[in-house]
Protein backbone atom coordinates (compact mmCIF):
# COMPACT_ATOMS: atom_id res chain seq x y z
CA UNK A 1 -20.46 -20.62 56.10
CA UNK A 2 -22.81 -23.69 54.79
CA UNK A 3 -21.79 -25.73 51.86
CA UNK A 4 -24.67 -26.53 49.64
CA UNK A 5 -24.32 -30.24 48.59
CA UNK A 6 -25.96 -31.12 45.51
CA UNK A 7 -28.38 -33.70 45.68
CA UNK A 8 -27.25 -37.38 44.62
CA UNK A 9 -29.48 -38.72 41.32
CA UNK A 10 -29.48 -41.27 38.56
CA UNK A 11 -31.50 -41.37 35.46
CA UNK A 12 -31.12 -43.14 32.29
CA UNK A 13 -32.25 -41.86 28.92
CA UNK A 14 -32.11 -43.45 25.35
CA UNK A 15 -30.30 -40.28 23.10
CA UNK A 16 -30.19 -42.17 19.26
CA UNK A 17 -27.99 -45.43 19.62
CA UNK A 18 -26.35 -44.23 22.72
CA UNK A 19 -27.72 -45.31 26.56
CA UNK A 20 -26.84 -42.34 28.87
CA UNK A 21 -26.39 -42.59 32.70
CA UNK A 22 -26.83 -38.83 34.41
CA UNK A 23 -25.05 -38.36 37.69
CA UNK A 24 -25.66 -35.73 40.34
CA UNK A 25 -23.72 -35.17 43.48
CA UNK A 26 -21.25 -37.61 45.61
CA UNK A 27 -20.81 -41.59 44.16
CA UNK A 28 -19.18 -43.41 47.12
CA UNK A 29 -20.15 -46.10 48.97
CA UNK A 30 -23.70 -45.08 49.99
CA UNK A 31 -24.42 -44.77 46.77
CA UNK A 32 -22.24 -46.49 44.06
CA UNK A 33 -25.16 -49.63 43.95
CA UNK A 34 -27.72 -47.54 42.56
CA UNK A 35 -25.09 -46.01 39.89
CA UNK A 36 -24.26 -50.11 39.25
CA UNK A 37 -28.08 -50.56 39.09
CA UNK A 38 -28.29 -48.14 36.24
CA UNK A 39 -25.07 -48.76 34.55
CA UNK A 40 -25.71 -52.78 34.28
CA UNK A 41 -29.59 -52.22 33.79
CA UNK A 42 -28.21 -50.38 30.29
CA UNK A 43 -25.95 -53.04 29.25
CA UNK A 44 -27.36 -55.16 26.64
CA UNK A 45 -24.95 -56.56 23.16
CA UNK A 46 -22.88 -53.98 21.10
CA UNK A 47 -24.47 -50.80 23.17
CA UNK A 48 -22.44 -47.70 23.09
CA UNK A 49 -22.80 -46.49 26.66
CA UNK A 50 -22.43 -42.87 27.75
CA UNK A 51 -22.45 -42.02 32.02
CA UNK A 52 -23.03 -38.20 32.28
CA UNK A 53 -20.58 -37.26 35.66
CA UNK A 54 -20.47 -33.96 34.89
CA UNK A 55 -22.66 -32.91 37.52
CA UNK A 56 -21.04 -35.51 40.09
CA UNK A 57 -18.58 -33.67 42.67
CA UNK A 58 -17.09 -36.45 44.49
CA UNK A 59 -16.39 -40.42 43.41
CA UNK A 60 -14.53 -42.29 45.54
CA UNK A 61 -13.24 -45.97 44.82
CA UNK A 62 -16.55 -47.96 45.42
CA UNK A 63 -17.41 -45.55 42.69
CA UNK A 64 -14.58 -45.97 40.35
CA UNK A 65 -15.48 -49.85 40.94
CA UNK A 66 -18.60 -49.19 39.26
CA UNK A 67 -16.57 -48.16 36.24
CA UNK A 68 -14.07 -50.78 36.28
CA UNK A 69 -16.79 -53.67 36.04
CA UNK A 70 -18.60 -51.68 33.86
CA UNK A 71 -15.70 -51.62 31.07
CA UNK A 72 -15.30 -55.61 31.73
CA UNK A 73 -19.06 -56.18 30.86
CA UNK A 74 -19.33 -53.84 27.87
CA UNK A 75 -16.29 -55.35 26.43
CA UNK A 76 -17.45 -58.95 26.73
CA UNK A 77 -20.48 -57.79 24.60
CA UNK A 78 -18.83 -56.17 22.53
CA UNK A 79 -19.93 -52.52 23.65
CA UNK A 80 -18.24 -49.12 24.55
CA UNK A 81 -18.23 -47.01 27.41
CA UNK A 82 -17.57 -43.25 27.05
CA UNK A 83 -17.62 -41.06 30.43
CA UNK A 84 -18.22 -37.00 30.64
CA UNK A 85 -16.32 -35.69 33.52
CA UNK A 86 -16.02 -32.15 34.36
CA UNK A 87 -14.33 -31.94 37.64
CA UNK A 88 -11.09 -31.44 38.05
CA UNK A 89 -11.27 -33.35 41.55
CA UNK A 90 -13.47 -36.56 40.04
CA UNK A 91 -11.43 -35.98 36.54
CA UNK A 92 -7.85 -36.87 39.45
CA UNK A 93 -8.99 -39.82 40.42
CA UNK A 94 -8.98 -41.39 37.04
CA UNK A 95 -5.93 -40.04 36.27
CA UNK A 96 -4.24 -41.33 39.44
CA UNK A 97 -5.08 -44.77 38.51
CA UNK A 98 -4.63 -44.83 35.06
CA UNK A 99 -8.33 -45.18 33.94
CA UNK A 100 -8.07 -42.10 32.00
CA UNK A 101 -6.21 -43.97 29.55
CA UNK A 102 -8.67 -47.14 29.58
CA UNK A 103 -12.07 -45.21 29.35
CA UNK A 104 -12.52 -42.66 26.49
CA UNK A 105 -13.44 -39.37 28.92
CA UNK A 106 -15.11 -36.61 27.40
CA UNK A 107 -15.58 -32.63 28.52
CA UNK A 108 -18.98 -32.44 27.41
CA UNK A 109 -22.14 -35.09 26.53
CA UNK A 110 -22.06 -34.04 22.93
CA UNK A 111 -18.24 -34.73 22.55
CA UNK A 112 -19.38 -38.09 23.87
CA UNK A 113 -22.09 -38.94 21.90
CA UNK A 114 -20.22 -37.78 18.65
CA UNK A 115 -17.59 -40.51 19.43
């Protein structure tokens, strides 16, 4: 029996005063610089930052770098970051190392942008 992988993407979109990151498919090492790429391309003073991972089925910790730096930037001018994470599996690894309680994580992109 095949397993259909979905397809890795990135795409940014300005949604009212929010910047939103979409994520499709696997972020690990292969392809964790072009989620940085996006992520730190949308930084800029006091933005309220929103990564979409609902769509994302695997993150590994190259990925969960990505977050980690992400938080350290936005903070340092004086932004917010505000992930949507569906997955149980990606939803674990934050949990296990106690980002869950760092980064505001939201069930849904409205829920995020309404924070």
């Amino acid at each position: 029996m095949a397993v259909a992988i979905a397809p890795f993407t990135v795409s940014t979109e300005q949604v009212g005063e929010h910047a939103v990151v979409a994520v499709t498919g696997e972020v690990d090492a292969h392809t964790a610089d072009q989620v940085r790429a996006a992520v730190e391309g949308s930084i800029a003073p006091g933005i309220r930052l929103v990564v979409d991972l609902s769509d994302v089925t695997f993150l590994d910790s190259t990925g969960l770098g990505v977050f980690v730096t992400a938080v350290k930037h936005l903070r340092e001018q004086d932004g917010s970051l505000d992930l949507v994470i569906t997955s149980p599996r990606v939803m674990k690894v934050f949990e296990l190392t106690g980002l869950d309680v760092v980064i505001p994580i939201h069930e849904d992109r409205a829920a995020a942008l309404a924070s």
